[in-house]
C-alpha atoms as a PDB file:
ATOM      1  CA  UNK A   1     107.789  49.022  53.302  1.00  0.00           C
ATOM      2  CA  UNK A   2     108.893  48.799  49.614  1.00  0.00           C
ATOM      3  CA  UNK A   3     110.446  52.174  50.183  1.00  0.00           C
ATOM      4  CA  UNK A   4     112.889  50.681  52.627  1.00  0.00           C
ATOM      5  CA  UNK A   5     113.867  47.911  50.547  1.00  0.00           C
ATOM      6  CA  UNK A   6     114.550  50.207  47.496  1.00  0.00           C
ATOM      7  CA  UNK A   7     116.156  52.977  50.161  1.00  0.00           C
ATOM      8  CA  UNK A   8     118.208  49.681  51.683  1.00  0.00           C
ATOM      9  CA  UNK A   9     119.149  48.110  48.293  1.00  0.00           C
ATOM     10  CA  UNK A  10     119.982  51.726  46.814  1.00  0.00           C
ATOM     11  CA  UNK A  11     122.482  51.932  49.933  1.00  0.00           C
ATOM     12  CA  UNK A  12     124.575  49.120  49.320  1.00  0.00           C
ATOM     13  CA  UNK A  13     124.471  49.809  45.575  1.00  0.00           C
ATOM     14  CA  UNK A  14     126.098  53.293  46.414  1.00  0.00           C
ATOM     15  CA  UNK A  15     128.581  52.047  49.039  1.00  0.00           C
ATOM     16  CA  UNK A  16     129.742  49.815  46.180  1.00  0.00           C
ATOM     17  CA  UNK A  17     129.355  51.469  42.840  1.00  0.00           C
ATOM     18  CA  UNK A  18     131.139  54.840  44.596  1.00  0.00           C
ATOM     19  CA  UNK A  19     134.299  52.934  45.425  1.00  0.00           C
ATOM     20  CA  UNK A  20     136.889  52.773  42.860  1.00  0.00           C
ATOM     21  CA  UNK A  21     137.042  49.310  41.699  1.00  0.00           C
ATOM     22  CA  UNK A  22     139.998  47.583  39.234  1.00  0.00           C
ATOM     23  CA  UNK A  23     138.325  44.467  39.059  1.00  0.00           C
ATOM     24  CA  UNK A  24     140.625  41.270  37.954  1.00  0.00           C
ATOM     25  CA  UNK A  25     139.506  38.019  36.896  1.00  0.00           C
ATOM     26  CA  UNK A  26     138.312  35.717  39.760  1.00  0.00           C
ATOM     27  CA  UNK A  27     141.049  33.097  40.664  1.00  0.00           C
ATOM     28  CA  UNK A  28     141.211  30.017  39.034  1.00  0.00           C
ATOM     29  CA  UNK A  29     141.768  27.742  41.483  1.00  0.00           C
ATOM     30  CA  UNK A  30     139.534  25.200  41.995  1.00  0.00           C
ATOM     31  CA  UNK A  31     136.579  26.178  44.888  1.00  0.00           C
ATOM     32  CA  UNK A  32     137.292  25.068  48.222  1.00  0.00           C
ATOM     33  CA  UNK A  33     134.518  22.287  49.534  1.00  0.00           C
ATOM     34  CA  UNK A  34     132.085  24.422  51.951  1.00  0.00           C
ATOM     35  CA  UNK A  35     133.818  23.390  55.210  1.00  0.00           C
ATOM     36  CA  UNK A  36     137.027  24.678  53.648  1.00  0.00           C
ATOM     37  CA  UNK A  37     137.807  28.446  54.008  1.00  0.00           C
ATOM     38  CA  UNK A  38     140.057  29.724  50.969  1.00  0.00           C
ATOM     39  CA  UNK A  39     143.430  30.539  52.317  1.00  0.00           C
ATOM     40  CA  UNK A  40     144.599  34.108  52.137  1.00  0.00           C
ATOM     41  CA  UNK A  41     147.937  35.980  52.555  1.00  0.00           C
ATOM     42  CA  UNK A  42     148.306  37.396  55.655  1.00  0.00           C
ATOM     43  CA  UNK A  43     149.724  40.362  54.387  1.00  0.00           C
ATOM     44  CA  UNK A  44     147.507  40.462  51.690  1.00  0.00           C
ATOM     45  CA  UNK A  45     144.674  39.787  54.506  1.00  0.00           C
ATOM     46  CA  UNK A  46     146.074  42.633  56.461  1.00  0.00           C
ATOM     47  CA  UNK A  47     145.844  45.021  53.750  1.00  0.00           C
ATOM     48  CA  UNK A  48     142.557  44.099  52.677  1.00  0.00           C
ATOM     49  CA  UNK A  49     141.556  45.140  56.220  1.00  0.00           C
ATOM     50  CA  UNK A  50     143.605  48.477  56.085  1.00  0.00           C
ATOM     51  CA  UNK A  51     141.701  49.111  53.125  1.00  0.00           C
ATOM     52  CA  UNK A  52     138.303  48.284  54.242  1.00  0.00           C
ATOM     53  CA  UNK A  53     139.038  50.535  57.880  1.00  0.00           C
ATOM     54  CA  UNK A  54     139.735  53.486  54.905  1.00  0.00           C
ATOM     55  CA  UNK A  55     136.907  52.810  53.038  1.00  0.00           C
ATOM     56  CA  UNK A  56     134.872  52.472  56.042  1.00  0.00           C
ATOM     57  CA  UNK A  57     133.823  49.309  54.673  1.00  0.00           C
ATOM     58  CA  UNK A  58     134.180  47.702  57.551  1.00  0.00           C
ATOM     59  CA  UNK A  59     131.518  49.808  59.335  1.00  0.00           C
ATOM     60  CA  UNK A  60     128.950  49.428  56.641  1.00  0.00           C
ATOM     61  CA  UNK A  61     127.731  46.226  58.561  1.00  0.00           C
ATOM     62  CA  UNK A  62     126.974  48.167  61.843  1.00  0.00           C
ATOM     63  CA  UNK A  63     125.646  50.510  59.785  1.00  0.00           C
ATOM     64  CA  UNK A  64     123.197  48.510  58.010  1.00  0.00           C
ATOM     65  CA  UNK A  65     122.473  46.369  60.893  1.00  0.00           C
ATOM     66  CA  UNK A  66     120.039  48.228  63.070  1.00  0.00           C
ATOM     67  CA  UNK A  67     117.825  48.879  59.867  1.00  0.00           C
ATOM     68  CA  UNK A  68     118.004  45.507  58.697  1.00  0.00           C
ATOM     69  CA  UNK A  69     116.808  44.182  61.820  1.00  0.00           C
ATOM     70  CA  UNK A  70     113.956  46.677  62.813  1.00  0.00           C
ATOM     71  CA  UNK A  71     112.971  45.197  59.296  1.00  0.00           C
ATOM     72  CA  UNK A  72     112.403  41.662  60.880  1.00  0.00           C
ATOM     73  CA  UNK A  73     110.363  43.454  63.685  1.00  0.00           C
ATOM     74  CA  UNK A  74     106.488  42.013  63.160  1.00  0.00           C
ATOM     75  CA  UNK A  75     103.411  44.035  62.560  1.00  0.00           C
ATOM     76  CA  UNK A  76     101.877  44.279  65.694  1.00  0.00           C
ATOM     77  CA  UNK A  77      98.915  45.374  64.693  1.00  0.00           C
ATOM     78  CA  UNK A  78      98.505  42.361  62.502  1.00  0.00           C
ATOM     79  CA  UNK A  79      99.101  40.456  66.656  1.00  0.00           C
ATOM     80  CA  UNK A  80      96.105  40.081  68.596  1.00  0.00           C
ATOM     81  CA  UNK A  81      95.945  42.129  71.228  1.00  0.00           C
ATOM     82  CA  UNK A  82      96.384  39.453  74.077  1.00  0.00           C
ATOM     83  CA  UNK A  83      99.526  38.170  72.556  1.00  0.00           C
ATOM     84  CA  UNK A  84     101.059  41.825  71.400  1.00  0.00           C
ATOM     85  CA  UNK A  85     103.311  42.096  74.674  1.00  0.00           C
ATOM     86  CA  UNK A  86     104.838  38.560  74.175  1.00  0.00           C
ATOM     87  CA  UNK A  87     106.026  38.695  70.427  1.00  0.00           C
ATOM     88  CA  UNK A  88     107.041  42.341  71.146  1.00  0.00           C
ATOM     89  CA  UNK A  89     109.308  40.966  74.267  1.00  0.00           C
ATOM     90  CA  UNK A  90     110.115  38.002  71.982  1.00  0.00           C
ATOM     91  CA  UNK A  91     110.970  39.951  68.700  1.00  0.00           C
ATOM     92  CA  UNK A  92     113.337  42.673  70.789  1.00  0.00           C
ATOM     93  CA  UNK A  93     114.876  39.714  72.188  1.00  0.00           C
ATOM     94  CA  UNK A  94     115.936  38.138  69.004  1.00  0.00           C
ATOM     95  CA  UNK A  95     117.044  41.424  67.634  1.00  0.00           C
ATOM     96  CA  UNK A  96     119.566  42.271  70.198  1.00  0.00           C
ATOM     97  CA  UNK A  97     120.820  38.580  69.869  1.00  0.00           C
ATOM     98  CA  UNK A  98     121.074  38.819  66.459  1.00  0.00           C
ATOM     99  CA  UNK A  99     123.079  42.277  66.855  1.00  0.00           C
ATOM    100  CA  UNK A 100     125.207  40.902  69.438  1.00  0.00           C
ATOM    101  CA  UNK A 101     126.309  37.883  67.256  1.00  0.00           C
ATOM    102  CA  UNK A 102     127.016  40.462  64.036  1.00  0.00           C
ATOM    103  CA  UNK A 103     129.277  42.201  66.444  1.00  0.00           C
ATOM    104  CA  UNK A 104     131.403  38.999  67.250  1.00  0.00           C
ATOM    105  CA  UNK A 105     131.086  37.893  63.505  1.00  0.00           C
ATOM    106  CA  UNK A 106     130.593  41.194  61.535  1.00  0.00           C
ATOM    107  CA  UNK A 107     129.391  41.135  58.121  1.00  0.00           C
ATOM    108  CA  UNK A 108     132.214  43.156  56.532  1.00  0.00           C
ATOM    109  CA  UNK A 109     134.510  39.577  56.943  1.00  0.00           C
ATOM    110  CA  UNK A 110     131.978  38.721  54.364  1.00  0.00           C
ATOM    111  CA  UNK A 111     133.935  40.579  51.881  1.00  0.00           C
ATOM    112  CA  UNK A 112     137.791  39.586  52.657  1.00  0.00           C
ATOM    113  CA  UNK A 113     137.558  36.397  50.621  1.00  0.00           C
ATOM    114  CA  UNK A 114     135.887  38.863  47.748  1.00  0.00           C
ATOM    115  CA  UNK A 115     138.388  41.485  47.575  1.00  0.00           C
ATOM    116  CA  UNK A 116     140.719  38.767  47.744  1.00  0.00           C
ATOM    117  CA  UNK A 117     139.279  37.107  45.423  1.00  0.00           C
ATOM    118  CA  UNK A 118     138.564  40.290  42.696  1.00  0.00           C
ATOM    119  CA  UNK A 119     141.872  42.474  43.510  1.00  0.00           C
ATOM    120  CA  UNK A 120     145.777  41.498  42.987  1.00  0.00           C
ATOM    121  CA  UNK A 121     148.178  42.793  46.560  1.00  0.00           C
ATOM    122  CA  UNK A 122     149.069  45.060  44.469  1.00  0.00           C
ATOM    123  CA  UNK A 123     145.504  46.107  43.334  1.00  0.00           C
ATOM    124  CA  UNK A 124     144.709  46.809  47.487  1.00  0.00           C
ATOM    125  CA  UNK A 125     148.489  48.044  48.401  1.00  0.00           C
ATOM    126  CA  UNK A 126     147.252  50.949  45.128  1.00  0.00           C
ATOM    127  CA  UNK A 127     143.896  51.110  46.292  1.00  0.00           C
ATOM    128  CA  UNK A 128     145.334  51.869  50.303  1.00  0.00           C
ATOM    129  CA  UNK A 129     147.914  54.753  49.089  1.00  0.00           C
ATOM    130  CA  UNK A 130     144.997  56.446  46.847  1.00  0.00           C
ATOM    131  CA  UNK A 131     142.512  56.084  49.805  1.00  0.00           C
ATOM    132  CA  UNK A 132     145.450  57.784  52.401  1.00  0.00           C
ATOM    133  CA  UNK A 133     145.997  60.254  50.424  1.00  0.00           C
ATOM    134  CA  UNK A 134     144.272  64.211  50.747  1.00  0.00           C
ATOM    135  CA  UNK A 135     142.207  62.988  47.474  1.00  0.00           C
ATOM    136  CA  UNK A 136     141.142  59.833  49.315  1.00  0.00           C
ATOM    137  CA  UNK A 137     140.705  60.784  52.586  1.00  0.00           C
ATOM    138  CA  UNK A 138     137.874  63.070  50.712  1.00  0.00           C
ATOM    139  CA  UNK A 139     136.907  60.704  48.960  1.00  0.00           C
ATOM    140  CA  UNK A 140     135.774  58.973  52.039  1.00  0.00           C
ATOM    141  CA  UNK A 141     134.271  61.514  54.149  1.00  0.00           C
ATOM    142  CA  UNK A 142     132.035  62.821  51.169  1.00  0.00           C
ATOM    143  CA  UNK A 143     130.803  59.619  50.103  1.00  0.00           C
ATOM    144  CA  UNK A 144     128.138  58.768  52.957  1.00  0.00           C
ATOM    145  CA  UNK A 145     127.250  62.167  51.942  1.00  0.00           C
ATOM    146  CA  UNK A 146     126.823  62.003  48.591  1.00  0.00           C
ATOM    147  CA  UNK A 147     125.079  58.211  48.996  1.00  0.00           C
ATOM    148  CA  UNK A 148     122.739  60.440  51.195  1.00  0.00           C
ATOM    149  CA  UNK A 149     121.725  62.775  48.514  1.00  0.00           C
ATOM    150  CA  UNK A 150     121.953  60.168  46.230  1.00  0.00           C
ATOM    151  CA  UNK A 151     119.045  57.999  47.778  1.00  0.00           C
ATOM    152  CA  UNK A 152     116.193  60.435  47.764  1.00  0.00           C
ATOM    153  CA  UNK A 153     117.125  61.158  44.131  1.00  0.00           C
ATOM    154  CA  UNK A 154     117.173  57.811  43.109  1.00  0.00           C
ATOM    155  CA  UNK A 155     113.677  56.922  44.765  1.00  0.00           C
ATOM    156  CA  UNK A 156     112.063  59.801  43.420  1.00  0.00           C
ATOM    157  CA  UNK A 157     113.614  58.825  39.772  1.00  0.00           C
ATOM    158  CA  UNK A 158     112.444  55.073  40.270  1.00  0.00           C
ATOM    159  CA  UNK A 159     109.069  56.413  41.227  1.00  0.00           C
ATOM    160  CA  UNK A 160     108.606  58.761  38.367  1.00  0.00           C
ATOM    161  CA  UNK A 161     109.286  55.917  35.883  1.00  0.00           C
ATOM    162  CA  UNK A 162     107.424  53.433  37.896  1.00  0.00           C
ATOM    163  CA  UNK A 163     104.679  56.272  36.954  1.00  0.00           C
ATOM    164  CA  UNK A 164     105.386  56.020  33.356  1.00  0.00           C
ATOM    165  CA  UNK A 165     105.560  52.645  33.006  1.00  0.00           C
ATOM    166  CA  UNK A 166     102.106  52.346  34.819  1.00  0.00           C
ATOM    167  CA  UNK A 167     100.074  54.862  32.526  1.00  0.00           C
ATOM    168  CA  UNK A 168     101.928  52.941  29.926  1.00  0.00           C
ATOM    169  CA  UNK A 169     100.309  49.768  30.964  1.00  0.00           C
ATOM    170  CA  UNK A 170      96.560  51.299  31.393  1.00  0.00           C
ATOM    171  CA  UNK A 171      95.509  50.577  27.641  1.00  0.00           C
ATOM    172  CA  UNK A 172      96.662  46.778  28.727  1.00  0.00           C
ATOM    173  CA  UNK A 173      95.380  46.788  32.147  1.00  0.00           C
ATOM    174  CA  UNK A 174      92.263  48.829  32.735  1.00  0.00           C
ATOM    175  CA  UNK A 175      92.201  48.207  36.555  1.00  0.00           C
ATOM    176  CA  UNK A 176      95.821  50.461  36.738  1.00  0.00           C
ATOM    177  CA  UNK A 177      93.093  53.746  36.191  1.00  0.00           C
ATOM    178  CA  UNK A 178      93.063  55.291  38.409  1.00  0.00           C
ATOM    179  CA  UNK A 179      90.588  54.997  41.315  1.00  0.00           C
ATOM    180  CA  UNK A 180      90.419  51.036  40.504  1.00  0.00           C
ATOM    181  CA  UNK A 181      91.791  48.738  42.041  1.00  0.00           C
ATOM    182  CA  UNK A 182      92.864  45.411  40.680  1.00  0.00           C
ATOM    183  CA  UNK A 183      90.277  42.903  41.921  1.00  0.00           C
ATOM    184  CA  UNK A 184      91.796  39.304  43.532  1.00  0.00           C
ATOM    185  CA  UNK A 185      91.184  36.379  42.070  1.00  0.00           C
ATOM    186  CA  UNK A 186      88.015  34.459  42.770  1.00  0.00           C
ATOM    187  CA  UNK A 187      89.129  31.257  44.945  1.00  0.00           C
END
């Protein structure tokens, strides 16, 4: 399980950190109140969304979706046995809810406000010509690929240091040797 949050976390990190970004300084106008949405340009709102269809930003939601969600599925092993068929009937239901509402309000309109909020029109109009040209258009197909290599790497490299840092820790915490097992506190 912590494998999927690290492989999930290390997934957005790498749809993010692989994109180009020329970051500006967040407005300064003052926040809107909560039932307020900021007003954008629509031009600069249209652009944003040409870039994000480029990016394939705008998938990323869809893409992360499915996973997110089998994540919310419950142990049913943890069920009993009687009850099993109901919260399996009851979990699929919610899921495919859930899935049908991110289609109608996707999660990649999360991030208009944000790259309107981080990037000038000119910043995105740049960011669009790089992103349609041969160099982009690269760009974009090999970057699910390389965030594909990338993740296996990055595990393995977390879980080599996570080594270290444990055999580190043995002179401070005996029950880290191995074959022990850290022993839960007496209530």
């Amino acid at each position: 399980m912590r494998i999927r949050w690290i492989s999930l976390a290390l997934i957005c990190l790498s749809c993010t950190s692989l994109a180009p970004a020329q970051a500006k300084k967040p407005n300064q106008d003052p926040k809107p109140s909560q039932d307020q949405k900021p007003t954008i340009d629509i031009i600069k709102m249209a652009d944003i969304r040409r870039l994000m269809h480029l990016t394939r930003a705008d998938a990323i939601g869809e893409q992360i979706a499915g996973p997110l969600m089998q994540n919310l599925k419950p142990d049913l092993e943890k069920v009993p046995p009687e009850k099993r068929e109901r919260v399996q009937k009851m979990s699929d239901t919610m899921i495919q809810k859930m899935l049908a509402y991110m289609k109608v309000e996707p999660i990649s309109e999360l991030a208009v406000p944000l790259y309107d909020k981080y990037f000038t029109a000119e910043e995105i109009r740049a960011m669009i010509q790089f992103y349609e040209s041969p160099a982009g258009r690269k760009f974009t197909e090999v970057q699910p690929k390389m965030a594909d290599e990338l993740i296996p790497m990055a595990i393995g490299h977390a879980q080599r240091i996570l080594q270290r840092v444990l055999t580190e820790m043995q002179a401070d915490y005996p029950e880290l040797r191995e074959g022990q097992q850290p022993t839960a506190p007496k209530p």
